[in-house]
N, C-alpha and C. Protein backbone atom coordinates (compact mmCIF):
# COMPACT_ATOMS: atom_id res chain seq x y z
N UNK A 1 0.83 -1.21 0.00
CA UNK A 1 0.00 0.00 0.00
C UNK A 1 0.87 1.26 0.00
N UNK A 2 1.99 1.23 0.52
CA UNK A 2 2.62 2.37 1.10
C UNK A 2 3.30 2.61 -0.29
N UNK A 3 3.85 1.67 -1.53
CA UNK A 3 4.40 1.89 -2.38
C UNK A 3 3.40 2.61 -3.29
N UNK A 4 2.17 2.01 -3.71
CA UNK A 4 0.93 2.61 -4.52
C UNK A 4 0.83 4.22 -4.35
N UNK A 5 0.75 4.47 -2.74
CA UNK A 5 0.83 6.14 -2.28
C UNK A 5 1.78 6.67 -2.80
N UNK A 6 3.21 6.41 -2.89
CA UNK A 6 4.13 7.24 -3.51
C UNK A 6 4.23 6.98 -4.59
N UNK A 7 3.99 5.85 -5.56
CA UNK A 7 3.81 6.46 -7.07
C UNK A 7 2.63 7.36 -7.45
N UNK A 8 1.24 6.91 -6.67
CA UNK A 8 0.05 7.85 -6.97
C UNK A 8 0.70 9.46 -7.14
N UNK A 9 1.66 9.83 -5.51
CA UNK A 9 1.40 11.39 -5.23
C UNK A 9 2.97 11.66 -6.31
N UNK A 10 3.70 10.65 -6.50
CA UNK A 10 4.81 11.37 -7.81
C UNK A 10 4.14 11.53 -8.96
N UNK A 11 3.18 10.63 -9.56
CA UNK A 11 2.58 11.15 -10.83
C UNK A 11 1.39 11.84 -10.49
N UNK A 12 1.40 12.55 -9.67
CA UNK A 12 0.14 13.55 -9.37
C UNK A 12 1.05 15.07 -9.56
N UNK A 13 2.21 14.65 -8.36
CA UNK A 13 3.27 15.73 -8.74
C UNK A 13 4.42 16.28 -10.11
N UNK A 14 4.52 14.88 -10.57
CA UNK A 14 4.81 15.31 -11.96
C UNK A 14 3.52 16.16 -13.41
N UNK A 15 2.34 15.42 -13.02
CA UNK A 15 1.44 16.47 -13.70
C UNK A 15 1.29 17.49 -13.37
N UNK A 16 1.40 17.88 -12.50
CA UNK A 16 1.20 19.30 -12.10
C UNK A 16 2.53 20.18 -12.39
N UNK A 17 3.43 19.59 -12.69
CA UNK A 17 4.71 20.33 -13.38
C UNK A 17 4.57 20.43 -14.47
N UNK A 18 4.05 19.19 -15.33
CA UNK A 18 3.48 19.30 -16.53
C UNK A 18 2.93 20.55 -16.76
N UNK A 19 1.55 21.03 -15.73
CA UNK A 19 1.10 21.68 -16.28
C UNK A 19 1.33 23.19 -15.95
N UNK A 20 2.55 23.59 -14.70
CA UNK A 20 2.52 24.13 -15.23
C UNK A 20 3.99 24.82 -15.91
N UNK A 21 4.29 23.69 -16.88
CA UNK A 21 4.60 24.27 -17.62
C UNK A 21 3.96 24.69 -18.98
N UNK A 22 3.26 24.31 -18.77
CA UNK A 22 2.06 24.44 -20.23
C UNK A 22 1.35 25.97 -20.20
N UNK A 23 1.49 26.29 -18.67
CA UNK A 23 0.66 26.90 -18.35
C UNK A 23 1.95 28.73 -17.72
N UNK A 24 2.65 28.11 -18.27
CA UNK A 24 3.89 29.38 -18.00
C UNK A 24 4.04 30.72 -18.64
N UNK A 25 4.22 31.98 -17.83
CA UNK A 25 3.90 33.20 -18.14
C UNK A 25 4.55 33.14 -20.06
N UNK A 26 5.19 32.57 -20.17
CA UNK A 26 5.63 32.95 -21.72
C UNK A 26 5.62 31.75 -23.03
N UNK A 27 4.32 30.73 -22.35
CA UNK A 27 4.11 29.76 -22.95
C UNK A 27 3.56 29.75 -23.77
N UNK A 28 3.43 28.80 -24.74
CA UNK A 28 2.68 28.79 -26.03
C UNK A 28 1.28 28.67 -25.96
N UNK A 29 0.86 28.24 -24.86
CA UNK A 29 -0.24 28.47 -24.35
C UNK A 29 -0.91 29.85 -24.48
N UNK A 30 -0.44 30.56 -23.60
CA UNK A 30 -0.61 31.93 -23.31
C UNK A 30 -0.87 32.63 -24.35
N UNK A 31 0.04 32.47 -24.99
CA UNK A 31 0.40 32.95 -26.73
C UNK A 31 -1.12 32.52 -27.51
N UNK A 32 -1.38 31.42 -27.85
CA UNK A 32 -2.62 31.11 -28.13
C UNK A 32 -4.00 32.03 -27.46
N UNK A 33 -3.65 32.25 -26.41
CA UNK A 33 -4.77 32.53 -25.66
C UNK A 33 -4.78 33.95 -26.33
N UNK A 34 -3.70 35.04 -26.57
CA UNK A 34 -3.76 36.42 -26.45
C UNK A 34 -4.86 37.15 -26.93
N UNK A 35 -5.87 36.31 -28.44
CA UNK A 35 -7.00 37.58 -28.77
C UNK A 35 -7.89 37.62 -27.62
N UNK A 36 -8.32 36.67 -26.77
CA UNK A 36 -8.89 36.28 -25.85
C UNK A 36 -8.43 36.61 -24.42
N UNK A 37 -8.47 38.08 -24.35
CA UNK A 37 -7.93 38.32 -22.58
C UNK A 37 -8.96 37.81 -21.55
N UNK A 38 -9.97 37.69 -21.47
CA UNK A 38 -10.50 37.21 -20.29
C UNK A 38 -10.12 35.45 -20.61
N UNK A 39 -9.73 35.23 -21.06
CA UNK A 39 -9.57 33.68 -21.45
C UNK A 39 -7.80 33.77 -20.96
N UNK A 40 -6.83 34.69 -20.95
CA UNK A 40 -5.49 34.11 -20.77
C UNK A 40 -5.79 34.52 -19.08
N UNK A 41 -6.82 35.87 -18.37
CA UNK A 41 -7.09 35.69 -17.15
C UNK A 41 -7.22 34.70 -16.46
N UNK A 42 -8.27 33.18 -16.95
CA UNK A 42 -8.44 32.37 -16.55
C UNK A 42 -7.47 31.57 -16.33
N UNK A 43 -6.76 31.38 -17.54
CA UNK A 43 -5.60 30.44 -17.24
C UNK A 43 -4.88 31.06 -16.42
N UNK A 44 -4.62 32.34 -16.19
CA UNK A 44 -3.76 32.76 -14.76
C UNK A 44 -3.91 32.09 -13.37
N UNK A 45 -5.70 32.45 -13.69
CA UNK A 45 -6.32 31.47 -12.27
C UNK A 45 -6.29 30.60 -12.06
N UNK A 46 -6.26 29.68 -12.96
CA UNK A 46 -6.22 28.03 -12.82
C UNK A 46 -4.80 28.36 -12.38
N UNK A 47 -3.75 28.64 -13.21
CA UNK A 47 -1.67 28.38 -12.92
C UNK A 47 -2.45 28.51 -11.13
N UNK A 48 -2.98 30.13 -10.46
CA UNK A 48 -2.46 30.23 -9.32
C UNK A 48 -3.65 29.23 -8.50
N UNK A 49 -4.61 28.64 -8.59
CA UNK A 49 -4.68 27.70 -7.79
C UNK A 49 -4.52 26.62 -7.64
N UNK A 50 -3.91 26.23 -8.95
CA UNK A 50 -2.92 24.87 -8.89
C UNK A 50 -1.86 24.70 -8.00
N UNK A 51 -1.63 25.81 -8.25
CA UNK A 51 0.04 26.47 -7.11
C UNK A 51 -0.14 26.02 -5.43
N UNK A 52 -1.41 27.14 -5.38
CA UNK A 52 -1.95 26.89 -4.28
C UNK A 52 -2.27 25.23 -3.19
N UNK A 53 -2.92 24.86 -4.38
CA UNK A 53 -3.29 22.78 -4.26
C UNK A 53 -1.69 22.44 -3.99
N UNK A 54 -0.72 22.76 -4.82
CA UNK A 54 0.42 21.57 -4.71
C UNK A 54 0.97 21.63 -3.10
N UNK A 55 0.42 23.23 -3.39
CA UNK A 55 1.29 23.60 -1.31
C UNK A 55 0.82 22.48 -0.26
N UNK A 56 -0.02 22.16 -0.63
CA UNK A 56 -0.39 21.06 0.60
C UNK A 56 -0.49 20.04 -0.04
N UNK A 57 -0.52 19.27 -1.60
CA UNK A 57 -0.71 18.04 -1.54
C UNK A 57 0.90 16.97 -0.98
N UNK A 58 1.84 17.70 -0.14
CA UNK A 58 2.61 16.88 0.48
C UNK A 58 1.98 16.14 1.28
N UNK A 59 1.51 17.27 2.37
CA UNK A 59 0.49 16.72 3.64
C UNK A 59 -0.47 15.89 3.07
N UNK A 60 -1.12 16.19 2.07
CA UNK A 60 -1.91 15.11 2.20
C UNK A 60 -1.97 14.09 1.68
N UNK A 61 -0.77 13.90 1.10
CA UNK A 61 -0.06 12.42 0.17
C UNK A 61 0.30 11.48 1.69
N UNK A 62 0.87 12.72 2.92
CA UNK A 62 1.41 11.41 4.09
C UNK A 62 -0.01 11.77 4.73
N UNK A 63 -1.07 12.49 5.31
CA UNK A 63 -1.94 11.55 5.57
C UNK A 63 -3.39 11.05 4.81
N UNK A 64 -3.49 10.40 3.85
CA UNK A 64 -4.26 10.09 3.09
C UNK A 64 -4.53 8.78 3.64
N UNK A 65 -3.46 7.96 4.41
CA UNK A 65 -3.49 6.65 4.67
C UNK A 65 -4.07 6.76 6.13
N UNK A 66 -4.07 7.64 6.84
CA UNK A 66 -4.89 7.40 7.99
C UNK A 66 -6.15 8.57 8.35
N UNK A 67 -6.71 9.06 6.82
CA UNK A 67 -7.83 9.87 7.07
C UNK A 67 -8.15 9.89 5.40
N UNK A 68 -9.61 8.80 5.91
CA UNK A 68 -10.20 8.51 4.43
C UNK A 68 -10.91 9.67 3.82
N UNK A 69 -11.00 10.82 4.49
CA UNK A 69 -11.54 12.23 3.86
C UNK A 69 -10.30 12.62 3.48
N UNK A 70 -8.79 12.80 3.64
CA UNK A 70 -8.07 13.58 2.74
C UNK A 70 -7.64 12.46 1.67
N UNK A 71 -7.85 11.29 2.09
CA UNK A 71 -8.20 10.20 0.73
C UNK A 71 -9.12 10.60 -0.68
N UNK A 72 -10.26 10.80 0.13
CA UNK A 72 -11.20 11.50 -1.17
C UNK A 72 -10.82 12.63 -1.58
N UNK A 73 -10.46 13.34 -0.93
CA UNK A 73 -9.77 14.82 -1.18
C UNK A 73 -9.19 14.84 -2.27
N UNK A 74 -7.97 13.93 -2.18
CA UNK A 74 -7.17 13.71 -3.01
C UNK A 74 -7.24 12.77 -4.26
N UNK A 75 -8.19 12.02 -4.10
CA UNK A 75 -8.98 10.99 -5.39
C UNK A 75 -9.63 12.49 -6.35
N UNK A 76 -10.20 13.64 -5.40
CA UNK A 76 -11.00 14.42 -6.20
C UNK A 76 -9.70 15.44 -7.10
N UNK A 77 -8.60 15.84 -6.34
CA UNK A 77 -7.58 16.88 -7.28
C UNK A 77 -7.26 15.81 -7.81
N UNK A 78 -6.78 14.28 -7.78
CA UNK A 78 -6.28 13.83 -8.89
C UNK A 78 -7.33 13.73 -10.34
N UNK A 79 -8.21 13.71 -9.86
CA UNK A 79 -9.58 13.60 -10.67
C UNK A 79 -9.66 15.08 -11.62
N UNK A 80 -9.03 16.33 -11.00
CA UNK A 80 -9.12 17.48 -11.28
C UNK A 80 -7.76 17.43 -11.96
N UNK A 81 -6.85 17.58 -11.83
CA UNK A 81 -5.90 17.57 -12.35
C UNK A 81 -5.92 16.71 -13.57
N UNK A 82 -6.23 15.49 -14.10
CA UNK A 82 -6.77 14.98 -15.00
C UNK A 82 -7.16 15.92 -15.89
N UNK A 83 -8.71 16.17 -15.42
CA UNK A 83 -9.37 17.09 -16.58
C UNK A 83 -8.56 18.38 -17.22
N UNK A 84 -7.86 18.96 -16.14
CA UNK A 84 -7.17 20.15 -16.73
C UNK A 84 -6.45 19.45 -18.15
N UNK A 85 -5.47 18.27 -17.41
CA UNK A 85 -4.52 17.83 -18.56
C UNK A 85 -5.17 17.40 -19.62
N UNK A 86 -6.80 16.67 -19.45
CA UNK A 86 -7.08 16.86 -20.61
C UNK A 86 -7.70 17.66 -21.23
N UNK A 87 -7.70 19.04 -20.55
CA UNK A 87 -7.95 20.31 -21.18
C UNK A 87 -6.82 21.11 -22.03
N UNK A 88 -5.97 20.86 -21.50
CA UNK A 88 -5.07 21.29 -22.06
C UNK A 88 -4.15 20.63 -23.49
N UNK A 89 -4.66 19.46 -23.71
CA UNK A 89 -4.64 18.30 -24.59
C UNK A 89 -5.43 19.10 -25.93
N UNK A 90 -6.26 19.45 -25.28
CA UNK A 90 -7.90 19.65 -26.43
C UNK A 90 -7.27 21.12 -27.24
N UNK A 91 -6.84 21.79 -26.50
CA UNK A 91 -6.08 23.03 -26.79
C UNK A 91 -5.39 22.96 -27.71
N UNK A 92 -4.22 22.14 -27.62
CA UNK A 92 -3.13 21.51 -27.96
C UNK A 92 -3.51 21.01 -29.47
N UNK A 93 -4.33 20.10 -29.38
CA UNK A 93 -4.58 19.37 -30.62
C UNK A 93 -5.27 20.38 -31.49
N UNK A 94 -6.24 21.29 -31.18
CA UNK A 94 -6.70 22.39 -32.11
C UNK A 94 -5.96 23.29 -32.91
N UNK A 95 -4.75 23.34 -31.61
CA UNK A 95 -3.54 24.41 -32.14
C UNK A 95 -2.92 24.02 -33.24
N UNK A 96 -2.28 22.29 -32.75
CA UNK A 96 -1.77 21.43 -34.16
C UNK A 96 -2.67 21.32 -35.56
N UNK A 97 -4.06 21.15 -35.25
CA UNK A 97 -4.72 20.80 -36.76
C UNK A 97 -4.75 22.54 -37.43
N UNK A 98 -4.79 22.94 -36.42
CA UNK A 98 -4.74 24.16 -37.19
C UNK A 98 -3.44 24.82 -38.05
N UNK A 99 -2.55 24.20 -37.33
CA UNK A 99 -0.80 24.84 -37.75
C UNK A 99 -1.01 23.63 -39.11
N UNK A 100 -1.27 22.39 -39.02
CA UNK A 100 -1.31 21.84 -40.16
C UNK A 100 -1.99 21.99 -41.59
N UNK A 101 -3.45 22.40 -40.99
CA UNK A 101 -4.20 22.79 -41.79
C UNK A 101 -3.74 24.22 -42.51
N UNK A 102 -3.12 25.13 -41.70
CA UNK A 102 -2.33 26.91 -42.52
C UNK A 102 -1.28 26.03 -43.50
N UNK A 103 -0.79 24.92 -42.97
CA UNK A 103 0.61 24.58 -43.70
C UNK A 103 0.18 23.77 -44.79
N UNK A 104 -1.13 23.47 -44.92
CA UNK A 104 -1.13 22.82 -46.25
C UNK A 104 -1.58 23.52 -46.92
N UNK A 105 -2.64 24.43 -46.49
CA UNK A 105 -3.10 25.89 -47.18
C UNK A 105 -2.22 26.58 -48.15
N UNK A 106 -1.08 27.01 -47.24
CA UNK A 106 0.07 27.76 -47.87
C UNK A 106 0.69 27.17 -48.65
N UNK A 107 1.10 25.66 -48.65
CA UNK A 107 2.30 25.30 -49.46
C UNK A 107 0.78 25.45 -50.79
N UNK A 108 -0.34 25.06 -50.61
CA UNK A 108 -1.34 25.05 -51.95
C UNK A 108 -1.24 26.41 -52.90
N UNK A 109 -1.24 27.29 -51.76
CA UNK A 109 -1.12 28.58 -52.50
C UNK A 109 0.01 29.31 -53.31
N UNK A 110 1.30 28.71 -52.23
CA UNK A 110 2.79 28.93 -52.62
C UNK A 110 3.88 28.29 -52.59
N UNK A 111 4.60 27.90 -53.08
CA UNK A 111 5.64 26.78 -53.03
C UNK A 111 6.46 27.06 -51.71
N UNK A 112 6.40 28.31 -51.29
CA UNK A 112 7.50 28.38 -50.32
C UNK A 112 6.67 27.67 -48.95
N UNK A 113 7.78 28.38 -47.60
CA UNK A 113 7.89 27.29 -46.91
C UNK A 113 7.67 28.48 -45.53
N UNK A 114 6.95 29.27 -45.94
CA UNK A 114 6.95 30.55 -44.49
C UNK A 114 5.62 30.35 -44.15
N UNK A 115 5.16 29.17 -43.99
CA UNK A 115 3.59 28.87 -43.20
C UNK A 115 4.02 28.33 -41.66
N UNK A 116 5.26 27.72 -41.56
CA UNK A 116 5.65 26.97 -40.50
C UNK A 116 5.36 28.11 -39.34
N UNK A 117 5.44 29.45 -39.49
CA UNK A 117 5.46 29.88 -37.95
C UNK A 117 4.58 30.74 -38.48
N UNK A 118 3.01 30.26 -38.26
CA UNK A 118 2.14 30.64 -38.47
C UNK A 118 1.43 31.16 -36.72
N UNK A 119 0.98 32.32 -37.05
CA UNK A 119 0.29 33.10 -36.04
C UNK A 119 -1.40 32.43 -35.51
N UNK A 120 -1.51 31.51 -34.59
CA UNK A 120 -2.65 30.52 -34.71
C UNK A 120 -3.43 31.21 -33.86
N UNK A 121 -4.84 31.10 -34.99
CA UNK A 121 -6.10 31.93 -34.30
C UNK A 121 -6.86 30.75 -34.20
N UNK A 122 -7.43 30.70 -32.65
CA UNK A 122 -8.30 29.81 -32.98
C UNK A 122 -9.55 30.07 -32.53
N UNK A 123 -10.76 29.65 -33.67
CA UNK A 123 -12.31 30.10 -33.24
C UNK A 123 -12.47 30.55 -32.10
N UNK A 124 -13.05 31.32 -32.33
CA UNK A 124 -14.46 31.83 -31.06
C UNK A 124 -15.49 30.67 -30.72
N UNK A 125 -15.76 29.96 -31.62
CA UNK A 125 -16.45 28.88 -30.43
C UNK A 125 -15.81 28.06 -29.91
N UNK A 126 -14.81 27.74 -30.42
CA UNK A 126 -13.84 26.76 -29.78
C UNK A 126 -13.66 27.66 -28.28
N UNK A 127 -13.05 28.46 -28.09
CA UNK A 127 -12.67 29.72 -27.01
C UNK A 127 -13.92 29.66 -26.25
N UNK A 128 -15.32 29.47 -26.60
CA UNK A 128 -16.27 29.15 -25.58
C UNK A 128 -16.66 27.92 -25.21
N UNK A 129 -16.47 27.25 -26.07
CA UNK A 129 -16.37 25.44 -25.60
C UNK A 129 -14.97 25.21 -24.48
N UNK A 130 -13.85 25.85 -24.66
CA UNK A 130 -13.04 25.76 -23.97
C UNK A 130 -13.34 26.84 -22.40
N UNK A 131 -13.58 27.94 -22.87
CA UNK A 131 -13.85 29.06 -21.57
C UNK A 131 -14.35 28.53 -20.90
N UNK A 132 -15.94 27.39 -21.06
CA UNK A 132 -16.83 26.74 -20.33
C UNK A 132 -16.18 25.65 -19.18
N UNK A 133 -15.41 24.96 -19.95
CA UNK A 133 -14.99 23.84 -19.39
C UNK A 133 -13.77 24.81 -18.36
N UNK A 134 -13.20 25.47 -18.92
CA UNK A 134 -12.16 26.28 -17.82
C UNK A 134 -12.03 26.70 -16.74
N UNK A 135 -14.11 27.39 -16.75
CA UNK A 135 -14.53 27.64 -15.55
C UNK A 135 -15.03 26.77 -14.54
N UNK A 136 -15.17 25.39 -15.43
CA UNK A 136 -15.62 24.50 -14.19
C UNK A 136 -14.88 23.74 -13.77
N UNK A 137 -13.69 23.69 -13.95
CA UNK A 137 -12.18 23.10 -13.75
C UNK A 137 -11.51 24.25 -12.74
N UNK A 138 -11.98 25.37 -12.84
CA UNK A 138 -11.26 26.07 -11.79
C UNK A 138 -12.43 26.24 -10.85
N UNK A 139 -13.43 26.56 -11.01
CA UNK A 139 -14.59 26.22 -9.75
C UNK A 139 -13.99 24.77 -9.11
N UNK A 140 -14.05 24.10 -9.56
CA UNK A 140 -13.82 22.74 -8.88
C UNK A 140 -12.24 22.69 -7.99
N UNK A 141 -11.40 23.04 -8.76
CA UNK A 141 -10.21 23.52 -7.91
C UNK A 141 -10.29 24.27 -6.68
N UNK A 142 -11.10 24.90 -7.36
CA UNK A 142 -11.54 26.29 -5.64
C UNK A 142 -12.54 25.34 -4.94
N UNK A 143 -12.97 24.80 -4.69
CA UNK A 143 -13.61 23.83 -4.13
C UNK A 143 -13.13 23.05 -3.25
N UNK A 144 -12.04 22.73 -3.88
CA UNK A 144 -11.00 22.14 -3.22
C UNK A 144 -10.47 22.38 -2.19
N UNK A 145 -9.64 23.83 -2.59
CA UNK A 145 -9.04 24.59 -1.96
C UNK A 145 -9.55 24.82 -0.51
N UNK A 146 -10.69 25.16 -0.97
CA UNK A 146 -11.70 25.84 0.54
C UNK A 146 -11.99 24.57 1.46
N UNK A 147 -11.25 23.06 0.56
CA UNK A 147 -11.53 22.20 2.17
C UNK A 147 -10.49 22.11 2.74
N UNK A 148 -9.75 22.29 2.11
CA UNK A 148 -7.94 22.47 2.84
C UNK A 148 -7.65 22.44 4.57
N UNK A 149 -8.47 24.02 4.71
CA UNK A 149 -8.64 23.92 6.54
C UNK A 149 -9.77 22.77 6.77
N UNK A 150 -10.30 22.69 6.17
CA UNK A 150 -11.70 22.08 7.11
C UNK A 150 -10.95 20.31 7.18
N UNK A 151 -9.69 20.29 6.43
CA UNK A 151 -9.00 18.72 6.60
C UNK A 151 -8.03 18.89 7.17
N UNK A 152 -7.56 20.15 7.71
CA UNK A 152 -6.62 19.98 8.69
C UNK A 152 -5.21 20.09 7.60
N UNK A 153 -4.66 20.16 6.45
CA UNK A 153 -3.96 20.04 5.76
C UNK A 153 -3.02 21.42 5.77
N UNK A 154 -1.69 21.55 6.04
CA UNK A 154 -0.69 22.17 5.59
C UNK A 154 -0.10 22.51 4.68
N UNK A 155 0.47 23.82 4.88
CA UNK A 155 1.06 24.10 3.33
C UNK A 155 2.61 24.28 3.37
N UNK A 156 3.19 23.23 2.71
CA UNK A 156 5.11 23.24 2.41
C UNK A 156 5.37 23.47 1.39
N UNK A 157 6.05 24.80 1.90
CA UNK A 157 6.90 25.16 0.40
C UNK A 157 7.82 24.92 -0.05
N UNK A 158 8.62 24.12 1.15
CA UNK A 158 10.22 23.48 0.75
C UNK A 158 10.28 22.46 0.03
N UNK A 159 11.20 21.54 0.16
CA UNK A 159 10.93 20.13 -0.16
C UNK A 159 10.14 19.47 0.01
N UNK A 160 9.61 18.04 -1.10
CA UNK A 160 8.55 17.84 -0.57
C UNK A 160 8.84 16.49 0.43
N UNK A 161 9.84 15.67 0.00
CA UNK A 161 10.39 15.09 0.75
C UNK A 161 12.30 15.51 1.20
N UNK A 162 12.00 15.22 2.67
CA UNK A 162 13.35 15.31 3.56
C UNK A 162 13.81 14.83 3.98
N UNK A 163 15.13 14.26 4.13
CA UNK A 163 15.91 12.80 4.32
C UNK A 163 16.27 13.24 5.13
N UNK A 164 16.13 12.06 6.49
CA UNK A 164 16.55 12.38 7.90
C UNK A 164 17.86 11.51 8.28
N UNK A 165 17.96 10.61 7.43
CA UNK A 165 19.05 10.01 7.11
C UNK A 165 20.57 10.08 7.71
N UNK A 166 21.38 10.02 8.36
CA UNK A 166 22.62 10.56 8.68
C UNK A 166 23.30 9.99 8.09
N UNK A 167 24.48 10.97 7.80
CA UNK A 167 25.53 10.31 6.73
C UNK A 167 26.53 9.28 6.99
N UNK A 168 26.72 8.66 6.13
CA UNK A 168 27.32 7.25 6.90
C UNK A 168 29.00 7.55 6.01
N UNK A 169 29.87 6.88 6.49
CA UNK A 169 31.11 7.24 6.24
C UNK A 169 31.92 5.75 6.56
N UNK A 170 33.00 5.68 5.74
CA UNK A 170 33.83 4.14 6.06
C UNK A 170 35.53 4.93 5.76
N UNK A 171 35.85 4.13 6.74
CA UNK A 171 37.41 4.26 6.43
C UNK A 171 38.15 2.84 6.49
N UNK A 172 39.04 3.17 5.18
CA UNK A 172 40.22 1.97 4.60
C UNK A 172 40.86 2.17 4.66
N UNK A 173 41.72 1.19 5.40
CA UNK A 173 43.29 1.18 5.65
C UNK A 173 43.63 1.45 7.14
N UNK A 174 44.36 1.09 7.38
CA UNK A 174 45.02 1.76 8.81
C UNK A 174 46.12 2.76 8.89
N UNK A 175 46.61 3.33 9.52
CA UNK A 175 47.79 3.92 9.69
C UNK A 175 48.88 3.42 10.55
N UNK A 176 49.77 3.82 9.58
CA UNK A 176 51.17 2.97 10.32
C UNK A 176 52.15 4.27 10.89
């Protein structure tokens, strides 16, 4: 059991690096987002309460095993964290069919080869099919958030694990 917990909370903690790097002030993300300012707002909000969640999912990776409410707690951000990633997937893939779709456009129109760093707009309904889901991915995050105290859960900003370990040392040879 004790092994299951620490791969669960490392690939909980590696997605959330994932995202945010996806989700980084000078990311391609962002970039996508720009005709859409209340839309790169959001993703601000989601980056900062993701931030917020990781501060304590140490604590509650060590007690999840002896309090079946920060168990669910944590079944629910992994559950959340999910959807983001596959929100951010959906993004992703629109961005690509679209960079593909300018690039076959262009080479149709012109032999050359200056479609590759194409400036990607993507729909307005897409931007509300996505805005929708954004807001209920960060409602649900904040949801979260706000049980934090009510589970007793801490927030570490240092390491997430700390080796108490003392250093061990050998000596070879004798002296003559």
């Amino acid at each position: 059991m004790e092994v299951g917990l620490a791969v669960g909370g490392a690939f909980l903690s590696s997605a959330l690096n994932v995202l945010f790097d996806r989700l980084a002030p000078q990311g391609e993300l962002l970039k996508m987002f720009q005709k859409h300012k209340n839309d790169v707002r959001l993703l601000k909000k989601l980056r900062m309460t993701l931030l917020g969640l990781q501060a304590v999912l140490s604590d509650a990776e060590s007690k999840q095993a002896s309090n079946q409410f920060v168990s669910q707690w944590l079944n629910e951000f992994r559950h959340a964290v999910d959807s983001t990633e596959n929100l951010m997937e959906e993004v992703n893939y629109e961005a690509l069919r679209l960079k593909v779709e300018g690039q076959h456009q262009n080479l149709a129109e012109t032999s050359n080869q200056q479609g590759s760093d194409l400036n990607l707009c993507l729909s307005d309904d897409f931007f509300l099919n996505i805005k929708e889901k954004l807001e209920d991915t960060i409602e649900t995050l904040k949801d979260l958030q706000e049980q934090i105290g009510d589970l007793g859960l801490k927030e570490n900003f240092g390491s997430t694990k700390q080796e108490t370990r003392t250093p061990s040392t050998s000596l070879v040879g004798t002296r003559k």
